[in-house]
C-alpha atoms as a PDB file:
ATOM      1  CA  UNK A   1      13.341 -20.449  -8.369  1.00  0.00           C
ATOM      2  CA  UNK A   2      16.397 -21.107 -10.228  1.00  0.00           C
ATOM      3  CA  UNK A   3      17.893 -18.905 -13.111  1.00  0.00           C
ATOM      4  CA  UNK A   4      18.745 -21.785 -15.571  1.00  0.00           C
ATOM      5  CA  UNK A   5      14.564 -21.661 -15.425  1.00  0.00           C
ATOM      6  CA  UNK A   6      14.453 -17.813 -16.419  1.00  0.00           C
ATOM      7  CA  UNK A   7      14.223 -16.259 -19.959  1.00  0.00           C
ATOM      8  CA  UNK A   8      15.101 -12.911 -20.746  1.00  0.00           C
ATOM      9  CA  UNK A   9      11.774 -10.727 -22.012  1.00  0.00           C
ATOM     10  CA  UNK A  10      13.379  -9.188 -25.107  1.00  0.00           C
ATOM     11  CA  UNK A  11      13.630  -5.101 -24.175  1.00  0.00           C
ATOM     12  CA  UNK A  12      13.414  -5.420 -20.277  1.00  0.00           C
ATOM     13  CA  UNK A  13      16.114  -5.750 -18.201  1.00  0.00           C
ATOM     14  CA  UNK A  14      14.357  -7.059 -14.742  1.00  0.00           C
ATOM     15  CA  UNK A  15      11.637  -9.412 -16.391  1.00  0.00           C
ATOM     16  CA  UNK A  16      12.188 -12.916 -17.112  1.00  0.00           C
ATOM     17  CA  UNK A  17       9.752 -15.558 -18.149  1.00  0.00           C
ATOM     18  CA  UNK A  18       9.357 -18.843 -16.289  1.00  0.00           C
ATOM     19  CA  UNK A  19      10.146 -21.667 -18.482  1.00  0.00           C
ATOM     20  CA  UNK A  20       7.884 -24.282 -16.270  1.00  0.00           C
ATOM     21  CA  UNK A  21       5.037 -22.066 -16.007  1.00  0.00           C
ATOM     22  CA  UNK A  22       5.182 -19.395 -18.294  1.00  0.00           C
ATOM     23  CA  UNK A  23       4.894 -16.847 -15.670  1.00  0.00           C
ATOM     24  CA  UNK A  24       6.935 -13.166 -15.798  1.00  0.00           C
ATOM     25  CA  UNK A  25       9.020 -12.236 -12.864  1.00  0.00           C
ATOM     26  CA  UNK A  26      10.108  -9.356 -12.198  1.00  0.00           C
ATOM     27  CA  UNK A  27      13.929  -9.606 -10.291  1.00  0.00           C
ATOM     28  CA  UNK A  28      13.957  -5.563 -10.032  1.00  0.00           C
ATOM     29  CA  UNK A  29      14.179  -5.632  -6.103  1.00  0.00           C
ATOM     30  CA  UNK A  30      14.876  -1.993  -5.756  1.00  0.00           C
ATOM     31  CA  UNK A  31      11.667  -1.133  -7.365  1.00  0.00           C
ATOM     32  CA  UNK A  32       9.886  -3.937  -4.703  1.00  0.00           C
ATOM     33  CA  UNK A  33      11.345  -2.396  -1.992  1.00  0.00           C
ATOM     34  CA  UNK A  34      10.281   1.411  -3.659  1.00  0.00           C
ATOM     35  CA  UNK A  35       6.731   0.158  -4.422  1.00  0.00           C
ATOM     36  CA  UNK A  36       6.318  -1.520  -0.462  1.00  0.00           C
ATOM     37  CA  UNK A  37       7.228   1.603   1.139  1.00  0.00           C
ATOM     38  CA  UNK A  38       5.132   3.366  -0.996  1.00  0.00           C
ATOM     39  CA  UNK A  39       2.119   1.577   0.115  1.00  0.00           C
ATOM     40  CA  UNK A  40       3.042   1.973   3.520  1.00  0.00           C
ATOM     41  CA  UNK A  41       3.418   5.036   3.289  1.00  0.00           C
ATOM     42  CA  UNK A  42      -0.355   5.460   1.879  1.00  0.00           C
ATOM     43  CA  UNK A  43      -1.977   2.929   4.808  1.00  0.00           C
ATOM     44  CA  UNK A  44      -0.251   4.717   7.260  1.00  0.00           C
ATOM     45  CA  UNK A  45      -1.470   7.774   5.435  1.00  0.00           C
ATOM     46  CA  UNK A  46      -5.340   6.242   5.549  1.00  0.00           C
ATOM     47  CA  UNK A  47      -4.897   5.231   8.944  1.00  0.00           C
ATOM     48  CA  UNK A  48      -4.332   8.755  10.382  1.00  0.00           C
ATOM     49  CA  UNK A  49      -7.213  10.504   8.264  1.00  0.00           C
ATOM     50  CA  UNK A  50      -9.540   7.770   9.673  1.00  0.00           C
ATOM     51  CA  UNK A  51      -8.139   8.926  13.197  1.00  0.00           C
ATOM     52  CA  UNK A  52      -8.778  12.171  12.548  1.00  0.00           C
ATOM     53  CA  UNK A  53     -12.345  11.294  11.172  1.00  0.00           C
ATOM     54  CA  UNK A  54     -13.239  10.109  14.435  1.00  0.00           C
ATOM     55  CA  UNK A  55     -11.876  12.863  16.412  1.00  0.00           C
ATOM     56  CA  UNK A  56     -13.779  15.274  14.348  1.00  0.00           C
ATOM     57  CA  UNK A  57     -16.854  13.038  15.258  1.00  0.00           C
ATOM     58  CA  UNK A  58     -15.849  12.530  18.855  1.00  0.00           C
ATOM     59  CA  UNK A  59     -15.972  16.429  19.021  1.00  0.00           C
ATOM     60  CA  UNK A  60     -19.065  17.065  17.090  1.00  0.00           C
ATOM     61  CA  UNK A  61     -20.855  14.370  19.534  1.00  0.00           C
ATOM     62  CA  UNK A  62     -19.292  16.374  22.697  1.00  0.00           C
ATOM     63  CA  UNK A  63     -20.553  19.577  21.223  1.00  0.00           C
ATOM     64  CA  UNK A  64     -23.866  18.690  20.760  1.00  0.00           C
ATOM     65  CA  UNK A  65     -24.113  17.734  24.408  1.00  0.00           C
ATOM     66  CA  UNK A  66     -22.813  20.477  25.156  1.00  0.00           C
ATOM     67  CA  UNK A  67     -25.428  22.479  23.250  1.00  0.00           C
ATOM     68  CA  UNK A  68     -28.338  20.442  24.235  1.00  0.00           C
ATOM     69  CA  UNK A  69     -27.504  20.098  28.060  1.00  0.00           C
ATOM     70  CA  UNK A  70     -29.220  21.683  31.107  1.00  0.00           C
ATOM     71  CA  UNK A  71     -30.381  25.530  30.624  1.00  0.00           C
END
């Protein structure tokens, strides 16, 4: 994308409007970079309660064999 395409949206520093397609863009990379580790963060967040989701189940099944084996 090249700047001599990019206008300044009046009041914001990082957005610019595309002159070809009218699109904003946003050049604030720090933010990016803020809002991609963020939602890391949160999958990798996700992805440990659904381990822990089937542990829980995993024990619950093991229990109830327990409880319903031989007597």
């Amino acid at each position: 994308m090249n700047s001599d395409n990019l206008i300044p949206v009046e009041g914001e520093r990082h957005l610019f409007r595309d002159k070809n397609t009218g699109a904003i863009v946003n050049t604030d990379s720090s933010s990016y970079d803020q809002y991609i580790k963020m939602k890391k963060r949160k999958q990798s967040e996700r992805d440990e309660l659904d381990s822990l989701k089937q542990d829980i189940e995993e024990i619950k099944s093991l229990l109830r064999e327990i409880t319903n084996g031989p007597r």
